[in-house]
Protein backbone atom coordinates (compact mmCIF):
# COMPACT_ATOMS: atom_id res chain seq x y z
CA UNK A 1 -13.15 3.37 -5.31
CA UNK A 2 -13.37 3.03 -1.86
CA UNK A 3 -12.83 -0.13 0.00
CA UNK A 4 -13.18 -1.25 4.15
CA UNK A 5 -10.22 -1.57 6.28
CA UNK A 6 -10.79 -4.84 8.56
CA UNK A 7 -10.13 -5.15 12.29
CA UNK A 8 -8.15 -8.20 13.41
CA UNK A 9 -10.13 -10.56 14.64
CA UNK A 10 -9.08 -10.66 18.39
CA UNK A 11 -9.91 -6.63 18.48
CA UNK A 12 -6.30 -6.33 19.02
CA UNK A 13 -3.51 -5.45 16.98
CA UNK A 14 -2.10 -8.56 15.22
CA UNK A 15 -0.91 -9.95 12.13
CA UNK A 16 -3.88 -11.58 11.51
CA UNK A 17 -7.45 -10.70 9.81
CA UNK A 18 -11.09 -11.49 9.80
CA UNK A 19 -13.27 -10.23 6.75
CA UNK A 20 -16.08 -10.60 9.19
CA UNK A 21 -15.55 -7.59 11.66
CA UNK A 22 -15.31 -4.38 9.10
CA UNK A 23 -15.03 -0.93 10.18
CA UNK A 24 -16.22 2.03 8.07
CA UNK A 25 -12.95 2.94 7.29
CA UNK A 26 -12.41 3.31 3.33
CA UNK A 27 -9.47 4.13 0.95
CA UNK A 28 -10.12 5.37 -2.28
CA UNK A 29 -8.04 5.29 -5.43
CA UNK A 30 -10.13 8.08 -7.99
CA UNK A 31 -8.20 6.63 -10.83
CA UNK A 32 -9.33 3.33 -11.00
CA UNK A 33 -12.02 1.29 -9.28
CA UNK A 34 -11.16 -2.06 -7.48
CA UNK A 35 -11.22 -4.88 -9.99
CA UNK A 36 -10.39 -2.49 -12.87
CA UNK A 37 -7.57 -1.87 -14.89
CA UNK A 38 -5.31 0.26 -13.70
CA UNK A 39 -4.40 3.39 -16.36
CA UNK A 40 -1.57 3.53 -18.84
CA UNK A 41 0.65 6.37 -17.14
CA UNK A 42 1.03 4.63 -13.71
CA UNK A 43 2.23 1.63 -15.70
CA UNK A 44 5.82 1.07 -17.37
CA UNK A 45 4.03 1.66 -20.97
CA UNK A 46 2.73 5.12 -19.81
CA UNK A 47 4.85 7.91 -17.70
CA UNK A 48 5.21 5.37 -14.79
CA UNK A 49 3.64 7.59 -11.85
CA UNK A 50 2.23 6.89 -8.97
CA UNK A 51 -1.29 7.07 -8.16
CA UNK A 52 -3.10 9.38 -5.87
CA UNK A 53 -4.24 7.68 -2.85
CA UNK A 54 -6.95 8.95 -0.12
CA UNK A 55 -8.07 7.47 2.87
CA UNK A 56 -10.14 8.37 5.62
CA UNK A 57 -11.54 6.89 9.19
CA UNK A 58 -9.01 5.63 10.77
CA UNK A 59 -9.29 4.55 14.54
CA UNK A 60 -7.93 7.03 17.09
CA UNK A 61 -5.13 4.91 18.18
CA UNK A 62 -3.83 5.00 14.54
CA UNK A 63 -0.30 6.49 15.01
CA UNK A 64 0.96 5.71 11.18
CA UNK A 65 0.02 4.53 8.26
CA UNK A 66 1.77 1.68 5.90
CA UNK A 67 0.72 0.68 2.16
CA UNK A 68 2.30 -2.01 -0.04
CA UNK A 69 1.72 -2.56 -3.76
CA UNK A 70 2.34 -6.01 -4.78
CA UNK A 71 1.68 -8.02 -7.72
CA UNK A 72 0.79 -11.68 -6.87
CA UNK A 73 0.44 -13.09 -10.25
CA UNK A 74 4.52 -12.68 -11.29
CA UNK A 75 6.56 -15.63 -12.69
CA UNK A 76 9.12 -15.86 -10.12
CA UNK A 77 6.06 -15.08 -6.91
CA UNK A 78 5.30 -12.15 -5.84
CA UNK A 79 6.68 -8.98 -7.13
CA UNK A 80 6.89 -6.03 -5.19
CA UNK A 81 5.93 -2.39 -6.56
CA UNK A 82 6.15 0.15 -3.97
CA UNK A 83 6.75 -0.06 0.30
CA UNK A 84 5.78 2.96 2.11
CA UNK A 85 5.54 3.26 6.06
CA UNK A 86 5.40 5.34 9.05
CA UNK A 87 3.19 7.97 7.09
CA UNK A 88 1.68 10.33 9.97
CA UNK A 89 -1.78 9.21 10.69
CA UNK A 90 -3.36 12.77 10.32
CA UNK A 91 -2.20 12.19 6.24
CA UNK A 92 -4.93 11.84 4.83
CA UNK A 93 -3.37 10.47 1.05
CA UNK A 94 -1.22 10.58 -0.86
CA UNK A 95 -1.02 13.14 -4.47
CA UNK A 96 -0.15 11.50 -7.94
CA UNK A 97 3.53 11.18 -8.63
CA UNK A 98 4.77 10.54 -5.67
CA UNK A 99 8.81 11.66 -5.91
CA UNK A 100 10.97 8.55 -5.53
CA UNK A 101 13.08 9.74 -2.66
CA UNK A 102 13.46 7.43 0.67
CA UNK A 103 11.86 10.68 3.03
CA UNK A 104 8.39 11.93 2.31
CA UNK A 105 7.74 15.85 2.84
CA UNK A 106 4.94 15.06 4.66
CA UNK A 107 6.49 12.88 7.11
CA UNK A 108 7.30 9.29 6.28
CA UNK A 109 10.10 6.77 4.13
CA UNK A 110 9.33 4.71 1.25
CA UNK A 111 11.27 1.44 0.87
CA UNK A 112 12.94 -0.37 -1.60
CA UNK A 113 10.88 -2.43 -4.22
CA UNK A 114 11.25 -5.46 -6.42
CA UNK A 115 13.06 -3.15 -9.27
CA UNK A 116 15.97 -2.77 -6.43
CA UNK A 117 14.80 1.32 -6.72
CA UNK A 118 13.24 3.36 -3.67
CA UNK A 119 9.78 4.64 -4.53
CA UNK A 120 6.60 3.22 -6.94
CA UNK A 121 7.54 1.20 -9.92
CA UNK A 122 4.34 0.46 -11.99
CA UNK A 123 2.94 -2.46 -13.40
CA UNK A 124 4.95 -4.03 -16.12
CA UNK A 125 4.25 -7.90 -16.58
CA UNK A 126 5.49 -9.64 -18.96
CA UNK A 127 2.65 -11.34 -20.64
CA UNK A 128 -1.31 -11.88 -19.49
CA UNK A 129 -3.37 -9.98 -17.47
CA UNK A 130 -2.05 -9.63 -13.76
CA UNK A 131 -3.33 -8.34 -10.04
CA UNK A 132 -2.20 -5.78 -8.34
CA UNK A 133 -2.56 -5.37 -4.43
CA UNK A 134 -2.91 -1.95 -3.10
CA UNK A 135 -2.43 -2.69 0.66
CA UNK A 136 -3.17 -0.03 3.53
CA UNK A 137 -2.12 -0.54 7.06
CA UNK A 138 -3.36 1.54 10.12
CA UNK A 139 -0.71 0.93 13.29
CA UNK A 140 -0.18 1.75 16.41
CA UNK A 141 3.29 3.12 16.35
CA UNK A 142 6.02 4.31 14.65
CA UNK A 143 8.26 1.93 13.21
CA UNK A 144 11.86 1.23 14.05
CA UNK A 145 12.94 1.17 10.90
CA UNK A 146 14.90 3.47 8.65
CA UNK A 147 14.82 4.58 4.66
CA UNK A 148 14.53 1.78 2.26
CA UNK A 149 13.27 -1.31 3.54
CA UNK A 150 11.96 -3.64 2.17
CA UNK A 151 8.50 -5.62 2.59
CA UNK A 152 10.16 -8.28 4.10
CA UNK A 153 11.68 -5.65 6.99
CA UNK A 154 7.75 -3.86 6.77
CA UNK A 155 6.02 -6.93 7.54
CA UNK A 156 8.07 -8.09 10.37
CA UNK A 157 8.24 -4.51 12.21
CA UNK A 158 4.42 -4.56 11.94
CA UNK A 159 3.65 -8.00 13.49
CA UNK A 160 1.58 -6.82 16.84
CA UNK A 161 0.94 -3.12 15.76
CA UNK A 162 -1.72 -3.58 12.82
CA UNK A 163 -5.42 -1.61 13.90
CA UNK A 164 -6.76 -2.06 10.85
CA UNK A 165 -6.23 -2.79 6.74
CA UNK A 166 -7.95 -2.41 3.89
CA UNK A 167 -6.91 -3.18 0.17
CA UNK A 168 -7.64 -2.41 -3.46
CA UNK A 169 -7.24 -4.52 -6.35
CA UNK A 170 -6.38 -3.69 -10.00
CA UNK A 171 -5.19 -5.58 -13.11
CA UNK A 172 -3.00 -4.82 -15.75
CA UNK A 173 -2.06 -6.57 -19.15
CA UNK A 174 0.67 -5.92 -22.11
């Protein structure tokens, strides 16, 4: 499924977003289509992989590349499932099964998530059908940061250096 990355409303990088200025720039998650359920094995009642991601069109100025899996709907808020950032900007995805290592071959780190483990850990709620927020970040520069961190440490390094986003959604229930 593909879905539009949005440009921040000023035209400049920021930490804020207007879903009224979209680019043509799309992600796309061949797995699952936004809104869907997401499949067994990149859950914790299948093989607990990651998903392949692709993306493509991203602005010229686009240095790296930042997603974040979250799940909004867990008891105690939102649960993280996978921080990944300063992925080179010519990337253009990422395959299934992603290792769970804090460097990338490719170029890049993946953080720590909510499980207290570097790399993806899949969907797993406890009851009820949750969401689950594939988010993709365009910046403008490499991040100071180093293996592991968390979204918290993501989300502050990136305030002033986001071109554009995009995000897809799937659900998952036990």
């Amino acid at each position: 499924m593909f879905f539009k990355l949005c440009r921040p409303a000023t035209g400049r990088p920021t930490g804020q977003y207007s879903e009224r200025r979209q680019s043509r720039n799309q992600v796309n998650q061949r797995r699952f289509k936004d809104g869907q359920s997401i499949p067994a094995p990149y859950t914790c009642d299948g093989v607990n992989i990651s998903p392949p991601l692709e993306w493509s069109g991203l602005p010229k100025t686009t240095k790296t590349v930042a997603i974040v899996v979250d799940d909004p709907d867990a008891p105690s808020g939102t649960w993280v499932h996978w921080v990944l950032y300063n992925l080179p900007a010519d990337n253009i995805g990422l395959v299934e099964n992603v290792p769970a290592s804090e460097n990338l071959k490719a170029g890049g780190f993946q953080g720590k998530n909510d499980f207290g483990k570097i790399g993806y850990g899949g969907p797993c709620p406890p009851s009820g059908t949750h969401r689950y927020f594939f988010k993709i970040y365009a910046l403008d520069s490499e991040l100071p940061l180093k293996p592991g961190a968390t979204k918290a440490e993501l989300m502050k390094a990136m305030e002033g250096h986001i071109v554009l986003q995009g995000q897809l959604i799937g659900t998952y229930r036990r």
